[in-house]
C-alpha atoms as a PDB file:
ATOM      1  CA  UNK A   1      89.647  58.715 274.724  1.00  0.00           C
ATOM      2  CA  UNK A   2      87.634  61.969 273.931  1.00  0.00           C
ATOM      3  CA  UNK A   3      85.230  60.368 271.946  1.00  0.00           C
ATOM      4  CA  UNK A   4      84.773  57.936 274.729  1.00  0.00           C
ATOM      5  CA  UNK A   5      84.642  60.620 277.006  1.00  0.00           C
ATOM      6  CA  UNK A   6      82.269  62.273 275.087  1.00  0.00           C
ATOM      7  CA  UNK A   7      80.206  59.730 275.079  1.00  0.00           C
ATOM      8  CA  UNK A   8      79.619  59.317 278.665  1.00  0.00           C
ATOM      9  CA  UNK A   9      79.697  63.224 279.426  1.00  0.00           C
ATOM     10  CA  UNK A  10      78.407  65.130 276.778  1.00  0.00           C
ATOM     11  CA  UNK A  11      78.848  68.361 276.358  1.00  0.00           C
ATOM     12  CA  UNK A  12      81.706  68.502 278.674  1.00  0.00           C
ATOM     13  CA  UNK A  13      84.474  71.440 278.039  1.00  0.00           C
ATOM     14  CA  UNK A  14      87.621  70.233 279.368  1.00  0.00           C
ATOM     15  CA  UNK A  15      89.537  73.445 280.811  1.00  0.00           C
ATOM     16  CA  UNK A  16      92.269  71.597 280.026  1.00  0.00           C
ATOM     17  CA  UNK A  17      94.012  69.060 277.229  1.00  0.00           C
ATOM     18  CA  UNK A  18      97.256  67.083 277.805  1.00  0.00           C
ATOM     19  CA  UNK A  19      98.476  64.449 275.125  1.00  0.00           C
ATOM     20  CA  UNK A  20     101.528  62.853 277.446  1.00  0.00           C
ATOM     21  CA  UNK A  21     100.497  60.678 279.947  1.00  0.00           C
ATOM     22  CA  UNK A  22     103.024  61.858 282.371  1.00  0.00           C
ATOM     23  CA  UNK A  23     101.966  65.273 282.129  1.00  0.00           C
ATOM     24  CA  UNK A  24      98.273  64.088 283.256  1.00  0.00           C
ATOM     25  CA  UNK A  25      99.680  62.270 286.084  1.00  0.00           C
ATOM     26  CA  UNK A  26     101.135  65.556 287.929  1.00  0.00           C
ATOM     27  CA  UNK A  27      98.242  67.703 287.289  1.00  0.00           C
ATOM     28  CA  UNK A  28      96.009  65.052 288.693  1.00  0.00           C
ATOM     29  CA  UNK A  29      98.768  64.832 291.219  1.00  0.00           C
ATOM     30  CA  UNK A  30      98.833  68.997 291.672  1.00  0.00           C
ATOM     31  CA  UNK A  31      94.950  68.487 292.128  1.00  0.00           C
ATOM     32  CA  UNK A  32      94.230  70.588 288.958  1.00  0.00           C
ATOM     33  CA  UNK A  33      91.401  67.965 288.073  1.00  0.00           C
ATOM     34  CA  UNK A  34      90.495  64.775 286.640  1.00  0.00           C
ATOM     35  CA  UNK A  35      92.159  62.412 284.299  1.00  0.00           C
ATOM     36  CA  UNK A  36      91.225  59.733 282.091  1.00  0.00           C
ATOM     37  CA  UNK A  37      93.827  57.290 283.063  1.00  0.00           C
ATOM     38  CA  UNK A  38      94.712  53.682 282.648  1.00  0.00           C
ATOM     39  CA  UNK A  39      94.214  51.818 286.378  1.00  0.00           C
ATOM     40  CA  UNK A  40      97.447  50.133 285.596  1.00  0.00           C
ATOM     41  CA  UNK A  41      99.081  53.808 286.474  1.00  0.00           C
ATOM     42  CA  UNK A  42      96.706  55.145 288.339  1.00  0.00           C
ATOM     43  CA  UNK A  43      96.076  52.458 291.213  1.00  0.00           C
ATOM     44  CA  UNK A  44      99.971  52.324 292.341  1.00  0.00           C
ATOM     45  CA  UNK A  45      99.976  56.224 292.341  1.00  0.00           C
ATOM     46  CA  UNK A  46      97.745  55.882 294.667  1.00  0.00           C
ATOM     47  CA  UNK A  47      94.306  57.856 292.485  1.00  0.00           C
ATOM     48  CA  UNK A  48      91.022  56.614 292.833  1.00  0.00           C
ATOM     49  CA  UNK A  49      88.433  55.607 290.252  1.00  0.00           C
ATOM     50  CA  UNK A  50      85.331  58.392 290.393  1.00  0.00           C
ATOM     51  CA  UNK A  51      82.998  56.576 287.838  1.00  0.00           C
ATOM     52  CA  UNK A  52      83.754  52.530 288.542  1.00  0.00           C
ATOM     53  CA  UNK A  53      80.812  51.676 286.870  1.00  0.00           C
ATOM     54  CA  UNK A  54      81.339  53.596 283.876  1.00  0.00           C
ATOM     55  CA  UNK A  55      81.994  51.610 280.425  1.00  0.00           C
ATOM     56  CA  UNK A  56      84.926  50.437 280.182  1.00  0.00           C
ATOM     57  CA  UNK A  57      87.175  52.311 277.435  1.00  0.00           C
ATOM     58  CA  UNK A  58      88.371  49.330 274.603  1.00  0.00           C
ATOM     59  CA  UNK A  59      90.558  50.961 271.836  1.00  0.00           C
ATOM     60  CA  UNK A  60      91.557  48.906 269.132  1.00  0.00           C
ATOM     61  CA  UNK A  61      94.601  47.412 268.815  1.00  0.00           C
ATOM     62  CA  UNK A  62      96.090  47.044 264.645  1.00  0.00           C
ATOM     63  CA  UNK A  63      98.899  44.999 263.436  1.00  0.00           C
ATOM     64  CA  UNK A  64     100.057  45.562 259.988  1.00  0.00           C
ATOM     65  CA  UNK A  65     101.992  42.660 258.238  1.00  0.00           C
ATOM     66  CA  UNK A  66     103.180  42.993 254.714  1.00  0.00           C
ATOM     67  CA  UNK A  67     101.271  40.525 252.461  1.00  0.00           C
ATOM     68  CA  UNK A  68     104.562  38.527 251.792  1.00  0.00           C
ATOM     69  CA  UNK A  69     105.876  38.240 255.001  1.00  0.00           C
ATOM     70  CA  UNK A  70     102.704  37.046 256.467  1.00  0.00           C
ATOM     71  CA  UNK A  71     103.836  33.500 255.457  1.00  0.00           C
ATOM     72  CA  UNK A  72     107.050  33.552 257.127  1.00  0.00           C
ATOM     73  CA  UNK A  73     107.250  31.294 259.888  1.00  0.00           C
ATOM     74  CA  UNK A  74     108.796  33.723 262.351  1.00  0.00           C
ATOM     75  CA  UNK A  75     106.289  36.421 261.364  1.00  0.00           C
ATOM     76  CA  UNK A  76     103.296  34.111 262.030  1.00  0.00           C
ATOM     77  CA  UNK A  77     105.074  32.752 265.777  1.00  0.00           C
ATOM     78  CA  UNK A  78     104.967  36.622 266.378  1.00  0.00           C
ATOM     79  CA  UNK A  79     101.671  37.191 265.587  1.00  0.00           C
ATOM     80  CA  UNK A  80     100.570  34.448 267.380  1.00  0.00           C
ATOM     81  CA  UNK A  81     102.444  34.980 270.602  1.00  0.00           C
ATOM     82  CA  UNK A  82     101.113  38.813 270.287  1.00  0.00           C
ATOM     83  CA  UNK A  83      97.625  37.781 269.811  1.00  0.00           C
ATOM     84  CA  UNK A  84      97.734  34.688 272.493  1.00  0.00           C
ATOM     85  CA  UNK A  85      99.278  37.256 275.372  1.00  0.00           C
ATOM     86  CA  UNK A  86      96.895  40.232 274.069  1.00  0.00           C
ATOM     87  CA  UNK A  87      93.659  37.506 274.283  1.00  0.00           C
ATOM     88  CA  UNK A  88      95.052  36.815 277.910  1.00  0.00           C
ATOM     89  CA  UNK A  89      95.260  40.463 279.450  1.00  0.00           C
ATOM     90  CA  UNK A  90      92.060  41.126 277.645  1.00  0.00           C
ATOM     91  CA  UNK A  91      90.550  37.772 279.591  1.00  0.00           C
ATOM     92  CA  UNK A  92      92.337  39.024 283.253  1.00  0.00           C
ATOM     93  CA  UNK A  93      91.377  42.416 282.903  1.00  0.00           C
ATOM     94  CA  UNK A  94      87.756  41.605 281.760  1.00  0.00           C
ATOM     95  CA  UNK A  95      86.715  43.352 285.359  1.00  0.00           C
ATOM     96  CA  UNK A  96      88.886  46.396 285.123  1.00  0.00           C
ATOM     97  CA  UNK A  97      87.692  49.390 284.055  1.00  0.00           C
END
């Protein structure tokens, strides 16, 4: 997220730097300032997006599977099902930012 953030607003010196998602949520909450926040938390807490138009953060997503197991059946259904369902949010959420 910084680097993203960074990105769109550079130069920017946040006043301050919270790592726990909860912890983001009151002080945006306690209106101590902005957030960078997923809009599956933020919309049903009731926060508005201030930059809608503003690319859309895509961090990438790494499975690790041991060289053996890769051939095991149930290893590859997992995969699979992981990489079906993660193809489908990405395809729903295509407008979200």
């Amino acid at each position: 997220m910084a680097t993203w953030l960074e990105a769109l607003c550079p130069g920017l010196q946040p006043a301050l730097r919270l790592s726990s998602l909860n912890a983001q949520m009151a002080a945006v909450r306690s209106g101590l300032g902005l957030a960078v926040l997923p809009r599956f938390v933020a919309e049903p807490a009731g926060l508005v997006a201030l930059l809608p138009e503003a690319p859309r953060l895509m961090p990438e997503l790494w499975m690790l599977v041991h060289e053996q197991a890769a051939a095991v059946p149930r290893v590859r259904s997992v995969k699979d099902a992981l990489t079906a369902a993660l193809a489908d949010f990405r395809a729903r959420s295509s407008g979200a930012v």
